[in-house]
Each structure stands twice: as C-alpha cells, then as structure tokens.
C-alpha atoms as a PDB file:
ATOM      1  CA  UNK A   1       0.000   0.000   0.000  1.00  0.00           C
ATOM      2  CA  UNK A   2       2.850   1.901   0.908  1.00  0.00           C
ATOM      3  CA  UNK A   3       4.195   1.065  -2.505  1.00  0.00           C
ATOM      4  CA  UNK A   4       1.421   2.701  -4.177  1.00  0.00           C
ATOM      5  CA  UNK A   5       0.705   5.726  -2.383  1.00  0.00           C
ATOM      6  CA  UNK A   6       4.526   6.543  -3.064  1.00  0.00           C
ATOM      7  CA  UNK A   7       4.283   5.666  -6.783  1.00  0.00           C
ATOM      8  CA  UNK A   8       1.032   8.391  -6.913  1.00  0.00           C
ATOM      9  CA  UNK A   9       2.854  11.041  -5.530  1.00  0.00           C
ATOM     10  CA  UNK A  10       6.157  10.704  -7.674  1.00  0.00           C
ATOM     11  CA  UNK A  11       3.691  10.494 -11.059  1.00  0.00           C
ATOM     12  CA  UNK A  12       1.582  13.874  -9.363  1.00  0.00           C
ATOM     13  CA  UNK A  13       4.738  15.905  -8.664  1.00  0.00           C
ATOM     14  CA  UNK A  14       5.732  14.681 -12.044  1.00  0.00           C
ATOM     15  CA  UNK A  15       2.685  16.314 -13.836  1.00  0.00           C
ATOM     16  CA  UNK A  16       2.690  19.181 -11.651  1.00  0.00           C
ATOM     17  CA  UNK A  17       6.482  19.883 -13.165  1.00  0.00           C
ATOM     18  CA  UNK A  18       5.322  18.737 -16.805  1.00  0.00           C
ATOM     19  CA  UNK A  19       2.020  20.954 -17.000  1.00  0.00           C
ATOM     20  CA  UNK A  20       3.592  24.207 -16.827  1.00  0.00           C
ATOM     21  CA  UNK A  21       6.680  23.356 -19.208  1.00  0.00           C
ATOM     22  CA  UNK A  22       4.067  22.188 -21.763  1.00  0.00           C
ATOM     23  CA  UNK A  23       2.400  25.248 -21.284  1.00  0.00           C
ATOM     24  CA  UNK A  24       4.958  27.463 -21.786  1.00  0.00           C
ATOM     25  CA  UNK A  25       6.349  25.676 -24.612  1.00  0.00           C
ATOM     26  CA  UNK A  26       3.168  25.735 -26.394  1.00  0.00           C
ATOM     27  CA  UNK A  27       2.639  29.409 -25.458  1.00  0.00           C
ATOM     28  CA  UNK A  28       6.009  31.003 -25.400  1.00  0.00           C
ATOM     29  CA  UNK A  29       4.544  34.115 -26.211  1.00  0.00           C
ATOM     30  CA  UNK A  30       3.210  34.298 -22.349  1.00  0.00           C
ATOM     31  CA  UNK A  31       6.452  33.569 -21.248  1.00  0.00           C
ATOM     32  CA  UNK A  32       8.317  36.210 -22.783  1.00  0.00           C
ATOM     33  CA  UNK A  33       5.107  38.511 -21.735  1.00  0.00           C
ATOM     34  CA  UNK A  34       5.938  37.356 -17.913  1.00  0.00           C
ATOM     35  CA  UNK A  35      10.116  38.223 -18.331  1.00  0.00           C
ATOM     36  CA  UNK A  36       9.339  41.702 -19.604  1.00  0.00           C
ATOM     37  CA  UNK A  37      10.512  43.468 -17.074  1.00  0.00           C
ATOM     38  CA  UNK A  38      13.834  42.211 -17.321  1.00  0.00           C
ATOM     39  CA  UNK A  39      14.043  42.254 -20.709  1.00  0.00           C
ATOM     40  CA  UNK A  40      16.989  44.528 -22.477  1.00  0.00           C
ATOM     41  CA  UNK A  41      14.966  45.328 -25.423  1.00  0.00           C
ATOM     42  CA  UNK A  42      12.357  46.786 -23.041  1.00  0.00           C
ATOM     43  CA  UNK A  43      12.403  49.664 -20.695  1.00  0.00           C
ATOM     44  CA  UNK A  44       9.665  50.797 -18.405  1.00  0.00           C
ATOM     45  CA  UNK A  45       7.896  54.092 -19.373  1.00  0.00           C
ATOM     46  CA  UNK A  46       8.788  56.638 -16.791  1.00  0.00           C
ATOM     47  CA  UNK A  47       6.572  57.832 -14.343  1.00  0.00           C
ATOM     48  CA  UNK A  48       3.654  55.268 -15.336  1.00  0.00           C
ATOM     49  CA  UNK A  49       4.172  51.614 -13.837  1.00  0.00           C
ATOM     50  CA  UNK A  50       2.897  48.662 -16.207  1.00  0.00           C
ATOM     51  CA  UNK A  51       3.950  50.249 -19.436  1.00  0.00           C
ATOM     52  CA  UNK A  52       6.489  48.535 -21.402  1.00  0.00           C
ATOM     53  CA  UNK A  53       8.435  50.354 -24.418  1.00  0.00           C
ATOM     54  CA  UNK A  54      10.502  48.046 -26.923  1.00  0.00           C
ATOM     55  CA  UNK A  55      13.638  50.417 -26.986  1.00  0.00           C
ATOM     56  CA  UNK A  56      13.497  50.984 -30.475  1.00  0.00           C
ATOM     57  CA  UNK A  57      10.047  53.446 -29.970  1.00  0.00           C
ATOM     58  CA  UNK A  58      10.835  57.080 -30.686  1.00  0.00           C
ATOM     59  CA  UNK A  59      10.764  60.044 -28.105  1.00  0.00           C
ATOM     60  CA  UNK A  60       7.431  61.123 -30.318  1.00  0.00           C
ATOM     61  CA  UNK A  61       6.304  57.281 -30.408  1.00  0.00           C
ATOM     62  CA  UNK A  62       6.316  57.141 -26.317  1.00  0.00           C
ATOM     63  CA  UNK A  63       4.812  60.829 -25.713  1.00  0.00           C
ATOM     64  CA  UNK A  64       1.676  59.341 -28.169  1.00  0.00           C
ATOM     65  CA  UNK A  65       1.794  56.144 -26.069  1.00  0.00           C
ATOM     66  CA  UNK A  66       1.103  58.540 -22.957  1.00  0.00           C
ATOM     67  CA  UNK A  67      -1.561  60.271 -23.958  1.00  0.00           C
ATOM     68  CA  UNK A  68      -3.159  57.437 -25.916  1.00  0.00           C
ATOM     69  CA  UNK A  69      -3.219  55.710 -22.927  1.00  0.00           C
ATOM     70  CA  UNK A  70      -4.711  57.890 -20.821  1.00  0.00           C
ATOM     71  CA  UNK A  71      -7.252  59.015 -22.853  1.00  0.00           C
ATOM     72  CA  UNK A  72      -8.159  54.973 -23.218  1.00  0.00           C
ATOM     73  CA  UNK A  73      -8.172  54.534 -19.723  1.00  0.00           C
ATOM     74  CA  UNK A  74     -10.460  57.761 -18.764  1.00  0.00           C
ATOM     75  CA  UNK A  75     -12.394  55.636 -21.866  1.00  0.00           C
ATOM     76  CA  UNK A  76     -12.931  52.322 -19.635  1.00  0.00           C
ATOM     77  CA  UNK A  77     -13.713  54.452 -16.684  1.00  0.00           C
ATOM     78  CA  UNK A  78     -16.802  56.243 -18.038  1.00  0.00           C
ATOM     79  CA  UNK A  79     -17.758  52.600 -19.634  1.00  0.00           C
ATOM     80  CA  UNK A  80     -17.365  50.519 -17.093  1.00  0.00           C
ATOM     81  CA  UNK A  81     -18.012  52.902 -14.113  1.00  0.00           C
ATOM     82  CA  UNK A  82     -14.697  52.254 -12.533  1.00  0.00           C
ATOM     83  CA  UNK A  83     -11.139  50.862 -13.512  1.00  0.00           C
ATOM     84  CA  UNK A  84     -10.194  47.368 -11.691  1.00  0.00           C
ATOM     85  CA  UNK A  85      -8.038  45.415 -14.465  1.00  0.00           C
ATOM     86  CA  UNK A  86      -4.055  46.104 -14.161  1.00  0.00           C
ATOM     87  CA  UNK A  87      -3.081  44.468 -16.734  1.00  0.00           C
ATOM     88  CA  UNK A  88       0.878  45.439 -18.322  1.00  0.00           C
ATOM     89  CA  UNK A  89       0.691  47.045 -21.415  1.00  0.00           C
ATOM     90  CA  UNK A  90       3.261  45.848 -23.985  1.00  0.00           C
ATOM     91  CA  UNK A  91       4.516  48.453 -26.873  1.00  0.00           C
ATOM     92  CA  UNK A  92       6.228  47.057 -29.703  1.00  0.00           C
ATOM     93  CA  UNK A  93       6.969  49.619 -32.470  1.00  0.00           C
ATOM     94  CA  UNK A  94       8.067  46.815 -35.048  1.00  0.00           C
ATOM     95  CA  UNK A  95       5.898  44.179 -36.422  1.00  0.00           C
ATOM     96  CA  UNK A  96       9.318  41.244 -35.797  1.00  0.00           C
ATOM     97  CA  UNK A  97       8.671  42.195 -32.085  1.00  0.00           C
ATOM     98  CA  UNK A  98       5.164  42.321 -32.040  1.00  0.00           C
ATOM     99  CA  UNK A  99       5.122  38.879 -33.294  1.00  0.00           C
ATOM    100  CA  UNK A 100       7.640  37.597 -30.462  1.00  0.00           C
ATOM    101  CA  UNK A 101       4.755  38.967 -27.611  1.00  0.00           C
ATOM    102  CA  UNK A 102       1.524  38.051 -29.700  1.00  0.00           C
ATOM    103  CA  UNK A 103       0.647  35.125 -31.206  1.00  0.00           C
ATOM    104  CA  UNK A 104       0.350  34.943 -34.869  1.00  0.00           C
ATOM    105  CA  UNK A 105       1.702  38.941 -34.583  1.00  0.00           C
ATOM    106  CA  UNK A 106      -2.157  39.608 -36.786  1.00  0.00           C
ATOM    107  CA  UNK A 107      -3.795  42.915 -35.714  1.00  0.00           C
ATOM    108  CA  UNK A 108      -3.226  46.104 -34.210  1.00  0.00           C
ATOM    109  CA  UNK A 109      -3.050  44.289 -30.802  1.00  0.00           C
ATOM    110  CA  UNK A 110      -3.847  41.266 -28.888  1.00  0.00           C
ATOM    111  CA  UNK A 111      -4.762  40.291 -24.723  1.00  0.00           C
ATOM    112  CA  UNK A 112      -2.572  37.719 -22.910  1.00  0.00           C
ATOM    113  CA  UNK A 113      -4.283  36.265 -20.271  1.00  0.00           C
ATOM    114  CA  UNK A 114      -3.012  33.000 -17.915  1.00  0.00           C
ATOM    115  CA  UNK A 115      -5.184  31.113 -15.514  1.00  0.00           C
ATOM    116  CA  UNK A 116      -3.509  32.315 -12.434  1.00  0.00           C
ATOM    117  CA  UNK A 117      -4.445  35.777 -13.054  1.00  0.00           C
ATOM    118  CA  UNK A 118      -1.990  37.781 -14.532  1.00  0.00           C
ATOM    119  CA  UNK A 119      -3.003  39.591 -17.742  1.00  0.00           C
ATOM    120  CA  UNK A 120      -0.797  41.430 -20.657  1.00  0.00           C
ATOM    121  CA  UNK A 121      -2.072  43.914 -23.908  1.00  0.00           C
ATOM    122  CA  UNK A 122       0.418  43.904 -26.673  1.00  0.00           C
ATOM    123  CA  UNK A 123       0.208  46.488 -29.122  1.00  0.00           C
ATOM    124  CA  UNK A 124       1.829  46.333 -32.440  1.00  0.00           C
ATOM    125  CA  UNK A 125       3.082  49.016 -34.750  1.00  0.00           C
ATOM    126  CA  UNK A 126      -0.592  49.935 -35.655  1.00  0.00           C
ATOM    127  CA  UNK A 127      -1.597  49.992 -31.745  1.00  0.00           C
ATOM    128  CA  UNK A 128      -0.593  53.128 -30.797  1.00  0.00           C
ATOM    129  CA  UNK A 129      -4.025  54.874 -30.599  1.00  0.00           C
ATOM    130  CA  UNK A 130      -6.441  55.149 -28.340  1.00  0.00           C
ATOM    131  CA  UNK A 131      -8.865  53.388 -29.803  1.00  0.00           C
ATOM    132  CA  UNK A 132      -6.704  49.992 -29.847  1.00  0.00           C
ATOM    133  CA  UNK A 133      -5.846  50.487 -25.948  1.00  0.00           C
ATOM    134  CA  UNK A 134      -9.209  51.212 -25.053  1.00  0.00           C
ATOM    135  CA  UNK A 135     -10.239  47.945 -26.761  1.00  0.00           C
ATOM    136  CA  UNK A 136      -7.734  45.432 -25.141  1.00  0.00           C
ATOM    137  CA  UNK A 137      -8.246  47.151 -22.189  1.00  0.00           C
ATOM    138  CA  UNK A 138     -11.902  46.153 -22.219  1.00  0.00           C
ATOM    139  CA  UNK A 139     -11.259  42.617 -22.354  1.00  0.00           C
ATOM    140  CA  UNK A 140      -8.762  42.814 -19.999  1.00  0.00           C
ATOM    141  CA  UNK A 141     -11.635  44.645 -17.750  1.00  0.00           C
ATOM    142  CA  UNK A 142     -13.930  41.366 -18.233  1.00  0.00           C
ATOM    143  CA  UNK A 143     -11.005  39.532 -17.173  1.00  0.00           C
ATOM    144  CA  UNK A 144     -10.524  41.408 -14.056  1.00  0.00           C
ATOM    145  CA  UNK A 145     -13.956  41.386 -12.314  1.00  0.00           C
ATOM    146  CA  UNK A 146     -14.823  37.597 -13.077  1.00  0.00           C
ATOM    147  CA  UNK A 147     -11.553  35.929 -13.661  1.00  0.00           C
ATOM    148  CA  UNK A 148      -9.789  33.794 -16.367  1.00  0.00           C
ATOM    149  CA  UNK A 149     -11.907  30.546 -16.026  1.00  0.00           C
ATOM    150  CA  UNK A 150     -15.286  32.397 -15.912  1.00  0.00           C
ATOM    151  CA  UNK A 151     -14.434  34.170 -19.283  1.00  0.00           C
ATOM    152  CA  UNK A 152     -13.137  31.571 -20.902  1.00  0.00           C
ATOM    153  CA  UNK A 153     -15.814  28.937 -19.935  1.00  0.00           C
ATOM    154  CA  UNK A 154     -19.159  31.159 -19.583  1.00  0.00           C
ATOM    155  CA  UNK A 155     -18.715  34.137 -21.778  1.00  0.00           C
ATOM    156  CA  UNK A 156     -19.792  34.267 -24.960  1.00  0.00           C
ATOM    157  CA  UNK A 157     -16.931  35.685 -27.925  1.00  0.00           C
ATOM    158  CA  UNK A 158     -19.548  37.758 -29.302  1.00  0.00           C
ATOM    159  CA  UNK A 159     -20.212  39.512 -26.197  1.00  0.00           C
ATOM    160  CA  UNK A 160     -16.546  39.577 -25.426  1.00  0.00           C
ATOM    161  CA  UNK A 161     -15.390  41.170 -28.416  1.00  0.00           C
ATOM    162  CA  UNK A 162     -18.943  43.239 -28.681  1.00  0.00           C
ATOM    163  CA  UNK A 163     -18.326  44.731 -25.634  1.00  0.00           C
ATOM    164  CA  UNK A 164     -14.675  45.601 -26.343  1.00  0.00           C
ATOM    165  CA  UNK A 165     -16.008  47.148 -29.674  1.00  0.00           C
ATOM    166  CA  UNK A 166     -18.303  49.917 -27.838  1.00  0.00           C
ATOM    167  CA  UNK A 167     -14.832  52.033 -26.677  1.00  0.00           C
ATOM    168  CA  UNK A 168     -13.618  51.171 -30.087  1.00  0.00           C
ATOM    169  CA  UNK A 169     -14.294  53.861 -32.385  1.00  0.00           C
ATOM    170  CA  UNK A 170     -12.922  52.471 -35.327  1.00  0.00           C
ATOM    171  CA  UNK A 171     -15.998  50.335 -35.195  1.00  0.00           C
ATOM    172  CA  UNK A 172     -18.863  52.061 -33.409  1.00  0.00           C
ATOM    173  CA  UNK A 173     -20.104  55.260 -32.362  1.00  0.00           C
ATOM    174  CA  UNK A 174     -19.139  56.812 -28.629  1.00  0.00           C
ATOM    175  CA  UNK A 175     -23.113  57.973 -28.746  1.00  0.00           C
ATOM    176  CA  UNK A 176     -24.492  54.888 -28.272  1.00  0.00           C
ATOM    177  CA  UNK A 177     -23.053  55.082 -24.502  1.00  0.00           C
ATOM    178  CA  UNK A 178     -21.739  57.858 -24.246  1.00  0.00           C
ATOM    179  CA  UNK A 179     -24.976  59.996 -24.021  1.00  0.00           C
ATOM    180  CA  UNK A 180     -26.737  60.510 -22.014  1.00  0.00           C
ATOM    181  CA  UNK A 181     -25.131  58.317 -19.504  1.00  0.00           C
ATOM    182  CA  UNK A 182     -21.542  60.041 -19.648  1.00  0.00           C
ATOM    183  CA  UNK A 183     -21.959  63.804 -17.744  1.00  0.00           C
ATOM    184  CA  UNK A 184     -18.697  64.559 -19.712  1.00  0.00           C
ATOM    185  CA  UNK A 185     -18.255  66.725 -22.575  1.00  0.00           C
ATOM    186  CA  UNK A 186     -17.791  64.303 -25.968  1.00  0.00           C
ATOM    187  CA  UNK A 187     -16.112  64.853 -29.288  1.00  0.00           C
ATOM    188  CA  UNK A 188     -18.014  65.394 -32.106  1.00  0.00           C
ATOM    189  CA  UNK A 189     -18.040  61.832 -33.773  1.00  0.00           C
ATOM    190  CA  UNK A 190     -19.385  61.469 -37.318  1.00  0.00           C
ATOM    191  CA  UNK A 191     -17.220  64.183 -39.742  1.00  0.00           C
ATOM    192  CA  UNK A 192     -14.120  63.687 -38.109  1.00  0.00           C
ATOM    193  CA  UNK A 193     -13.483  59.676 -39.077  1.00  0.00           C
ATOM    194  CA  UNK A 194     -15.290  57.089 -40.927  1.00  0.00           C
ATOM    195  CA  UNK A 195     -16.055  53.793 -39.156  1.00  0.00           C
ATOM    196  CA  UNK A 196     -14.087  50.766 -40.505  1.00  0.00           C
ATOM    197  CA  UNK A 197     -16.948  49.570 -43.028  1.00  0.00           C
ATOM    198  CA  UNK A 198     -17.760  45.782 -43.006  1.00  0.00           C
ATOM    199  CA  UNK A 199     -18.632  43.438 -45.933  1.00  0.00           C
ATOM    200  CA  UNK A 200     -21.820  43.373 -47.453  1.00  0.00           C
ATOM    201  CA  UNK A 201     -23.302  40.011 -46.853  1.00  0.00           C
ATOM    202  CA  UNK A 202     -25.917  38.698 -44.336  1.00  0.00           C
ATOM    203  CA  UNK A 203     -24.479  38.815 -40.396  1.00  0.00           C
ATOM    204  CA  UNK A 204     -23.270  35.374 -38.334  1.00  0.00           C
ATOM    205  CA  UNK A 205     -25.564  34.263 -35.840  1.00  0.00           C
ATOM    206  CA  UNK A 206     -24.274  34.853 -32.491  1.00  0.00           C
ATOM    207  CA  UNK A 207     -25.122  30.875 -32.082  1.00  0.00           C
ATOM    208  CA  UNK A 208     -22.417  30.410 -34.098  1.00  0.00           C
ATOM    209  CA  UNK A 209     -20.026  33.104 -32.414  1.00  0.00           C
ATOM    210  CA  UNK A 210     -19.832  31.522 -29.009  1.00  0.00           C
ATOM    211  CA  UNK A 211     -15.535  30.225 -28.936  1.00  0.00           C
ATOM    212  CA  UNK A 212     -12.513  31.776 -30.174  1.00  0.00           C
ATOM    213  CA  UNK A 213     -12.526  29.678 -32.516  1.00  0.00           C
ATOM    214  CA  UNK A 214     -16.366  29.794 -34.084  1.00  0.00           C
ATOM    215  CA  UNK A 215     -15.274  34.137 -33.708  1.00  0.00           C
ATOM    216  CA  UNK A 216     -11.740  34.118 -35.309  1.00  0.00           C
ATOM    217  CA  UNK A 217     -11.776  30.380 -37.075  1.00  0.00           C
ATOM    218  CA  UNK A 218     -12.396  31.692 -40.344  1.00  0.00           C
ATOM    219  CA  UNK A 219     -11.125  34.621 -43.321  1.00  0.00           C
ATOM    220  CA  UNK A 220     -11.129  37.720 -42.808  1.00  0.00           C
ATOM    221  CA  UNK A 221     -14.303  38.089 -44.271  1.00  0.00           C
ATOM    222  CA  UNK A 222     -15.667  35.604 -41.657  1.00  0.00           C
ATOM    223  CA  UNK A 223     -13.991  37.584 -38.769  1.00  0.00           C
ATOM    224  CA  UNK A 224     -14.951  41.483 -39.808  1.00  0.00           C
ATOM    225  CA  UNK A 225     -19.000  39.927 -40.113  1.00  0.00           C
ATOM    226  CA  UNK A 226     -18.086  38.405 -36.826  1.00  0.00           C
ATOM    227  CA  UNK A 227     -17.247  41.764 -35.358  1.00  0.00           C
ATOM    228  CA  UNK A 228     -20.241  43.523 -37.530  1.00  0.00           C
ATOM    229  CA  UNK A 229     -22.773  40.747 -35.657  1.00  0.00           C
ATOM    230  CA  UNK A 230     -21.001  41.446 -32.216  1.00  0.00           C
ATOM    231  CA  UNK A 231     -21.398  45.616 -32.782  1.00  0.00           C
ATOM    232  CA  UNK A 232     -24.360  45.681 -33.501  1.00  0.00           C
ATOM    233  CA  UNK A 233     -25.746  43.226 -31.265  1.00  0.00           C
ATOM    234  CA  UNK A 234     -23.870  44.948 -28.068  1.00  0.00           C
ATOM    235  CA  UNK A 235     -25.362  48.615 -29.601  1.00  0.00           C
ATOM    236  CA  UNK A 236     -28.726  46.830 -29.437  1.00  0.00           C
ATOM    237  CA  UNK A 237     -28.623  45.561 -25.970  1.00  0.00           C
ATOM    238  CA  UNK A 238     -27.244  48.542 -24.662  1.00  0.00           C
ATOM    239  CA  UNK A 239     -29.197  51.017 -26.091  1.00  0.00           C
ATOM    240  CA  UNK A 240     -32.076  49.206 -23.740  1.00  0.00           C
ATOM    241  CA  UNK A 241     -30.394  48.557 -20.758  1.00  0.00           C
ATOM    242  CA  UNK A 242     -28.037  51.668 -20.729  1.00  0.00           C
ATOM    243  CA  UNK A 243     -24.122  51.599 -19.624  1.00  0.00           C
ATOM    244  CA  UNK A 244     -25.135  50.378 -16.065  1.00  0.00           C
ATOM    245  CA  UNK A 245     -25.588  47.293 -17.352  1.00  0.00           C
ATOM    246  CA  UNK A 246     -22.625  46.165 -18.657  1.00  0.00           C
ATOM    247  CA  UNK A 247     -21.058  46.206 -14.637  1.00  0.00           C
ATOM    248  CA  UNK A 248     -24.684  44.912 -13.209  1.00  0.00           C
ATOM    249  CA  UNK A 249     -24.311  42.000 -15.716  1.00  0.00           C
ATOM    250  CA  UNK A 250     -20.260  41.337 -14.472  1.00  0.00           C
ATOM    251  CA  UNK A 251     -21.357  41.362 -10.911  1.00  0.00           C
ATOM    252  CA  UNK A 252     -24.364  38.916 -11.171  1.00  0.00           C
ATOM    253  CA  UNK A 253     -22.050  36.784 -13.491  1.00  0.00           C
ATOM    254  CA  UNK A 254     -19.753  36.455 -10.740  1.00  0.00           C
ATOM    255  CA  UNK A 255     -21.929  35.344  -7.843  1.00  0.00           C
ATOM    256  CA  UNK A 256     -22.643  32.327  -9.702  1.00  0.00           C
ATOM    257  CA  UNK A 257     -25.845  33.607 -12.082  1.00  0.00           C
ATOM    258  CA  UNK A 258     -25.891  32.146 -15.245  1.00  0.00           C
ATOM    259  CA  UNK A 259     -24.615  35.017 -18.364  1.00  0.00           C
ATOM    260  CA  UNK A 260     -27.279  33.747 -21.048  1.00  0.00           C
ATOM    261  CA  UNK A 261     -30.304  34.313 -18.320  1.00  0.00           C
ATOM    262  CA  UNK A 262     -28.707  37.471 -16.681  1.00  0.00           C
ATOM    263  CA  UNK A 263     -28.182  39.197 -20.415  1.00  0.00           C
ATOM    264  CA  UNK A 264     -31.787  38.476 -21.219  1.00  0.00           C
ATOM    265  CA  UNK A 265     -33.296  39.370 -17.993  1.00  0.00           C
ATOM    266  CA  UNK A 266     -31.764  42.773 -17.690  1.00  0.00           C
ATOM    267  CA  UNK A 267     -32.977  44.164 -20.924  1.00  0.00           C
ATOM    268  CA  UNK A 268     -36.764  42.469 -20.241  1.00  0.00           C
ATOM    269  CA  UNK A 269     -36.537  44.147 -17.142  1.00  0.00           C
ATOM    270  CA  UNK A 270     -35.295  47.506 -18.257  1.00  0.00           C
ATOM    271  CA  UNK A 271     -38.231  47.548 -21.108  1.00  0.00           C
ATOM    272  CA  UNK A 272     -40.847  46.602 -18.762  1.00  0.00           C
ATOM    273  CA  UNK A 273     -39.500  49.459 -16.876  1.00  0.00           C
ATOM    274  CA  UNK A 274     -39.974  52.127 -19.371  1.00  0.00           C
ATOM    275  CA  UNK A 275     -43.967  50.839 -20.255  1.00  0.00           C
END
C-alpha cells in the first residue's frame, strides 16, 4: 500500500512539473510577456508603472503612447463605471517584435491572459491609438472582475469582443453610450473619421459566435461579419439597458448567475421598466 501511495505522488509531482513546461512551450509568447521586465529590449515608461516600451520606440512614439493611454483609460472608466483590471501594457513599435509577444503577430493588438491571473495587452506598430488600448483594455476589464476561467468557460466571444467594440471607435459610435449616460463633454463623432466599413453580406448568428474559434476560425471576411454581428448586437442591448448594465451584468455573473439568463433578464426588465 505503501508502494502505491509513493508511486502516486512521484507520477503527481511529475505532472505538476510537466504541465507548466508544456504550457509554456506551447505558449512562449506568455512567457516572454511574464520576463518583460527584465528584458533589455524593453524599458519601463517613466513615471507610469505597467507600461512597457521596446527600446526601439521614438521620443514622439512614447509621448503618443502617454496620452493614448490615458485618454483609453479615462475611456474604460466612463464605460465601465470604474477601472479594476491592471493588466501590463506591452509596446512594440516593429511588427518582428510584435510577433515575439503576440501570437500569430495579426492585428493592431492582442490580450494575454493565464489562468492564475496575470493579464498582458500587446500592441503592435498599428496599436498606438487610443482606440486599440481602449479595446484590449476592455477585455482585460472582463477579465478582471470575473476571472480567467469564468471568461473563458461562460462568456460568450460575441459579447466579449462586442463589448470591447463599444470604446472602439474604429468600429462604433461613442453615442451609443456615451450619451446621455456620460456627464462629460464628448467629441463630435461622425465628420471627423469614418467607421471601418464591413462586408456586405448577411451577419453570423451569435449561435455560431460563441468560442474563439467559431469568432476568429475563419477569413477575414468571416472575422470582420463576426465583429459587424457582435457591434451591432452589443449597440442593441445597450441602447435598452443603458451603460449600467454592462457592470450589473459582471457582478451577477460572478456570484454564480448564469450570463445567457442574466443578459436576457436585464434588458426584459429595463423595457418593462420604461412601459
């Protein structure tokens, strides 16, 4: 018996060692994410903790990072209601490095989450706007209040990447949160840029937009109707339930109600409100 019980813990420990070198060797990516800080091609941007600059960015490249990055997270604080995700922000000026932090290297840039909690935005030679921050930043929001596990296993892509779209302005409008809920002063929207327009064939059914994979699986064709079903769906929903809701859904999703139930509920509640 004795036998046994040591044979069990020696093939345990064993997988305990194994899981996390498979893990990193299948995701390198989150490894180099993790070392960062200690990186030589990186330096911390001074004065604001969490920022990582690939040494290569220009004096003009980091000053735009700055204010980019404020004005995204003053974006996620009128969204959400508050700021709680603290996730490191990764600036890579060249698309050879953006690649090294972001699997696939493929838009302007990409969330790193692990299971244990720590979370990482990546932004690529095209990510230095506010628009791109404000968007990672949302998911990495989602991934703050309920956790790496809940997201992965209870939250919907669409509504993932819907929600992330509302602070993105390359792909909606600021008014359909921003007014009336937002007591701020807004820039003038339409005139100034043109939202990113999306093919012209019939929309995905959010059925069929539930995993990463159903979301990004496909072309690019596939993937911009995938955002275009996600948009407009979120600009639905919220134009009923208001910006409140997008925190009052988070919170009931983490005390254990179901998201499905809880996304339905509060908009049938908020129109039976208004008859």
């Amino acid at each position: 018996m004795r036998g046994n019980v040591f044979v069990f813990v020696r093939y345990f420990l064993l997988v305990l060692i194994a899981l996390p070198i498979s893990f990193f060797m299948l995701y390198p990516q989150v490894l180099r994410c993790m070392r960062v800080d200690s990186s030589a091609d990186f330096r911390q941007l001074k004065g604001i903790s969490g920022i990582y600059v690939n040494r290569t960015a220009t004096a003009k490249q980091e000053t735009t990072l700055r204010q980019h990055t404020q004005a995204a997270h003053d974006r996620i604080r009128r969204f959400w209601g508050n700021k709680q995700g603290k996730a490191s922000l990764i600036y890579c000026p060249t698309q050879d490095d953006y690649e090294q932090y972001c699997a696939g290297g493929e838009g302007a840039g990409c969330s790193v989450g692990t299971p244990w909690g720590r979370s990482y935005l990546i932004l690529g030679p095209d990510g230095n706007n506010t628009d791109v921050i404000a968007h990672e930043l949302c998911h990495d929001e989602l991934f703050a209040r309920l956790g790496w596990w809940r997201v992965k296993r209870q939250i919907p892509q669409w509504f993932n990447e819907g929600l992330a779209l509302m602070v993105d302005y390359r792909f909606s409008s600021p008014s359909v949160w921003e007014q009336p809920d937002s007591s701020e002063q807004t820039t003038p929207f339409m005139g100034e840029k043109t939202i990113i327009p999306f093919p012209q064939r019939p929309m995905l059914k959010l059925a069929d937009l539930e995993t990463t994979r159903d979301f990004f699986g496909g072309d690019y064709t596939h993937t911009m109707l995938a955002y275009q079903t996600a948009v407009e769906e979120l600009a639905r929903w919220l134009a009923v339930v208001g910006r409140a809701g997008v925190p009052e859904l988070a919170n009931a999703v983490k005390i254990g109600n179901e998201f499905g139930e809880t996304y339905r509920r509060l908009e049938r509640v908020k129109r039976n409100s208004k008859r």
